[in-house]
Protein backbone atom coordinates (compact mmCIF):
# COMPACT_ATOMS: atom_id res chain seq x y z
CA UNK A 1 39.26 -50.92 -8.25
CA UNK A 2 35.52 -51.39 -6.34
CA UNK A 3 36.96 -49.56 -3.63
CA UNK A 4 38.58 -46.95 -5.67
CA UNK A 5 34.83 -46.60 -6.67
CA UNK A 6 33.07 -47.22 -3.71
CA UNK A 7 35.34 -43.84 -2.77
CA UNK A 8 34.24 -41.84 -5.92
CA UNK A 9 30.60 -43.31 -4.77
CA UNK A 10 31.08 -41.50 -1.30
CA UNK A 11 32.35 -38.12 -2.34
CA UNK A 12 29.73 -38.00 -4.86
CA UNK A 13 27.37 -38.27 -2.43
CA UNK A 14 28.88 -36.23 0.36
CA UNK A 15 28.84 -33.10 -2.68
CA UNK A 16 25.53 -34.05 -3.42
CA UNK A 17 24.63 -33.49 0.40
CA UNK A 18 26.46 -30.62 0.97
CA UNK A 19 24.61 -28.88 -1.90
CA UNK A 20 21.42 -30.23 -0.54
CA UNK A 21 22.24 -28.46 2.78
CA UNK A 22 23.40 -25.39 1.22
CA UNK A 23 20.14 -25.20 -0.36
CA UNK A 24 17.86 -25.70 2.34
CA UNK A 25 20.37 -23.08 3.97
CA UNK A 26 19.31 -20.72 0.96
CA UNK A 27 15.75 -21.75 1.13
CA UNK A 28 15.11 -21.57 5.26
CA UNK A 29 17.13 -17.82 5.43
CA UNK A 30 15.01 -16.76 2.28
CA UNK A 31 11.71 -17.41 4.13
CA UNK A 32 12.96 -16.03 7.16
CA UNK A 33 13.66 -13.14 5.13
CA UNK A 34 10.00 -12.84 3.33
CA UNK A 35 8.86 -12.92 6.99
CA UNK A 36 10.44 -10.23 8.26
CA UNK A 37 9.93 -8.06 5.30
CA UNK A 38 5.62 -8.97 5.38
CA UNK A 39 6.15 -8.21 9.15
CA UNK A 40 7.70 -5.20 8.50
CA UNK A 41 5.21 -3.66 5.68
CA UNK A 42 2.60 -4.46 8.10
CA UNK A 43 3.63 -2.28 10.96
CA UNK A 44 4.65 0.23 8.12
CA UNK A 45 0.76 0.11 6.91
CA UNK A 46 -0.31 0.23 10.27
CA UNK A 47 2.03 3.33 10.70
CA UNK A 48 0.04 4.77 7.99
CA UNK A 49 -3.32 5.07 9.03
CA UNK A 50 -2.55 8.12 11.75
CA UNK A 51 -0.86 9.99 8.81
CA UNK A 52 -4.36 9.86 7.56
CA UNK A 53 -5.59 12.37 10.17
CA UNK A 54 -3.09 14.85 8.90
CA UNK A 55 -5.01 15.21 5.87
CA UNK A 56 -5.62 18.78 5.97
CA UNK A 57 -1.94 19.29 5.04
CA UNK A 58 -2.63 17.93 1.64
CA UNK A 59 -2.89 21.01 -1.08
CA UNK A 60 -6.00 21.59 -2.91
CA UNK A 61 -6.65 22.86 -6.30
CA UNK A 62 -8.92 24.94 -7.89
CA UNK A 63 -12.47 27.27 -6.99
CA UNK A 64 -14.15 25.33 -4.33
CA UNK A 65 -10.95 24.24 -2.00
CA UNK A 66 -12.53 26.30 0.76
CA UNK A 67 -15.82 24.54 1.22
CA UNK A 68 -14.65 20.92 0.79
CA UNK A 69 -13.04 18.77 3.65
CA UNK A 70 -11.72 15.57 3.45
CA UNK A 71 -11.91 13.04 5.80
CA UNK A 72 -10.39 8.91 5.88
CA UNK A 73 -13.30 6.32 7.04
CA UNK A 74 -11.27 3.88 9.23
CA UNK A 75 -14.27 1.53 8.93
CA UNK A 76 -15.00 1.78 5.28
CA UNK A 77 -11.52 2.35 4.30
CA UNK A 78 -12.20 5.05 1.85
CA UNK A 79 -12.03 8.86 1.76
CA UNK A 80 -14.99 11.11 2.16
CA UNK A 81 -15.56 14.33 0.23
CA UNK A 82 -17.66 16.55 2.82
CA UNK A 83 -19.15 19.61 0.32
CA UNK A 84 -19.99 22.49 2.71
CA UNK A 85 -21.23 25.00 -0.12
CA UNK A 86 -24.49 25.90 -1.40
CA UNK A 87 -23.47 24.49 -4.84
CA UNK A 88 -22.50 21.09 -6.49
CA UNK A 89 -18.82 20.75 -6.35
CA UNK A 90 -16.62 18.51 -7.95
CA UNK A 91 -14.11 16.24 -5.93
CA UNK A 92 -11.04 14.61 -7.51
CA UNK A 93 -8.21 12.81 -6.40
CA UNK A 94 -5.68 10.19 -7.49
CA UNK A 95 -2.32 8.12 -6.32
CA UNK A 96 0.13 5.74 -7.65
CA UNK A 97 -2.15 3.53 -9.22
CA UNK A 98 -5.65 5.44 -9.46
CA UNK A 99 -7.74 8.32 -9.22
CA UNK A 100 -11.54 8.66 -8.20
CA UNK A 101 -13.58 11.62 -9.14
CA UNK A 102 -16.88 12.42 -7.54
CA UNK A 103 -19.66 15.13 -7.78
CA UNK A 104 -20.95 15.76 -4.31
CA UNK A 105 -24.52 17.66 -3.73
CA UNK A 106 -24.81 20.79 -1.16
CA UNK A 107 -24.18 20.64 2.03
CA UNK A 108 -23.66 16.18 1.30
CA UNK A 109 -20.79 13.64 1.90
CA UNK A 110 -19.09 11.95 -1.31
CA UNK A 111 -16.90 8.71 -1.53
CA UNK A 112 -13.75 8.72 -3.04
CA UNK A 113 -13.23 5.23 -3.46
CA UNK A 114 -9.47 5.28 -2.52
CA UNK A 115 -6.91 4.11 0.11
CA UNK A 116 -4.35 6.91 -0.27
CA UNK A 117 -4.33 10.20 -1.95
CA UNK A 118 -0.86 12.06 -3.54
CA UNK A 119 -1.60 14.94 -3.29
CA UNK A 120 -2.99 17.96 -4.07
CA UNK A 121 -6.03 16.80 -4.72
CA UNK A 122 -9.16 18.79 -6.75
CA UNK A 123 -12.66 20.64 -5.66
CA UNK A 124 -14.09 22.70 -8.14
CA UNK A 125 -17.75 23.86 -8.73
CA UNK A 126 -19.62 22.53 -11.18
């Protein structure tokens, strides 16, 4: 009978080890897993910022489109609203998650505090 459960006593803790394993198994390939996927969105953001030159493509809407470039500050990290007119125009542009609007002075620069733009985006006189 005590080895009958000295036997129980070892499979019990054999299962209890395998499950142990199997869960640090689960665990290790998990984190390798988060790894690769933070590695990955990183070279996918990185991928991102020369896209950003090809801003001109992005459609514009409404009466001042013609005198107002757009530009991405790599060191500030935020668009600029460049207003080449003779009058005050006003600059607007959202993505996702939010939108920045900005009135921008003759012949001045304008932040649009943002990190990417859906576009089209908006420049109409005041």
């Amino acid at each position: 009978m005590l080895r009958n459960r000295r036997s129980i006593f070892h499979f019990t803790a054999h299962a209890v080890s395998l499950s142990i394993q199997r869960s640090l198994f689960r665990l290790t390939a998990a984190l390798c897993l988060a790894v690769v996927c933070l590695a990955a969105s990183h070279s996918a953001l990185a991928a991102i910022t020369p896209l950003r030159a090809a801003l001109n493509t992005l459609n514009c809407e409404g009466t001042a489109c013609s005198q107002v470039t757009l530009s991405w500050d790599e060191a500030k990290q935020h668009y600029d609203a460049q207003n080449n007119s003779n009058r005050r125009v006003w600059v607007e542009a959202s993505n996702l998650g939010a939108s920045a609007r900005v009135l921008v002075s003759p012949h001045e620069t304008g932040k649009l505090l943002l990190r990417s733009i859906v576009s089209p985006y908006r420049a109409n006189y005041e």
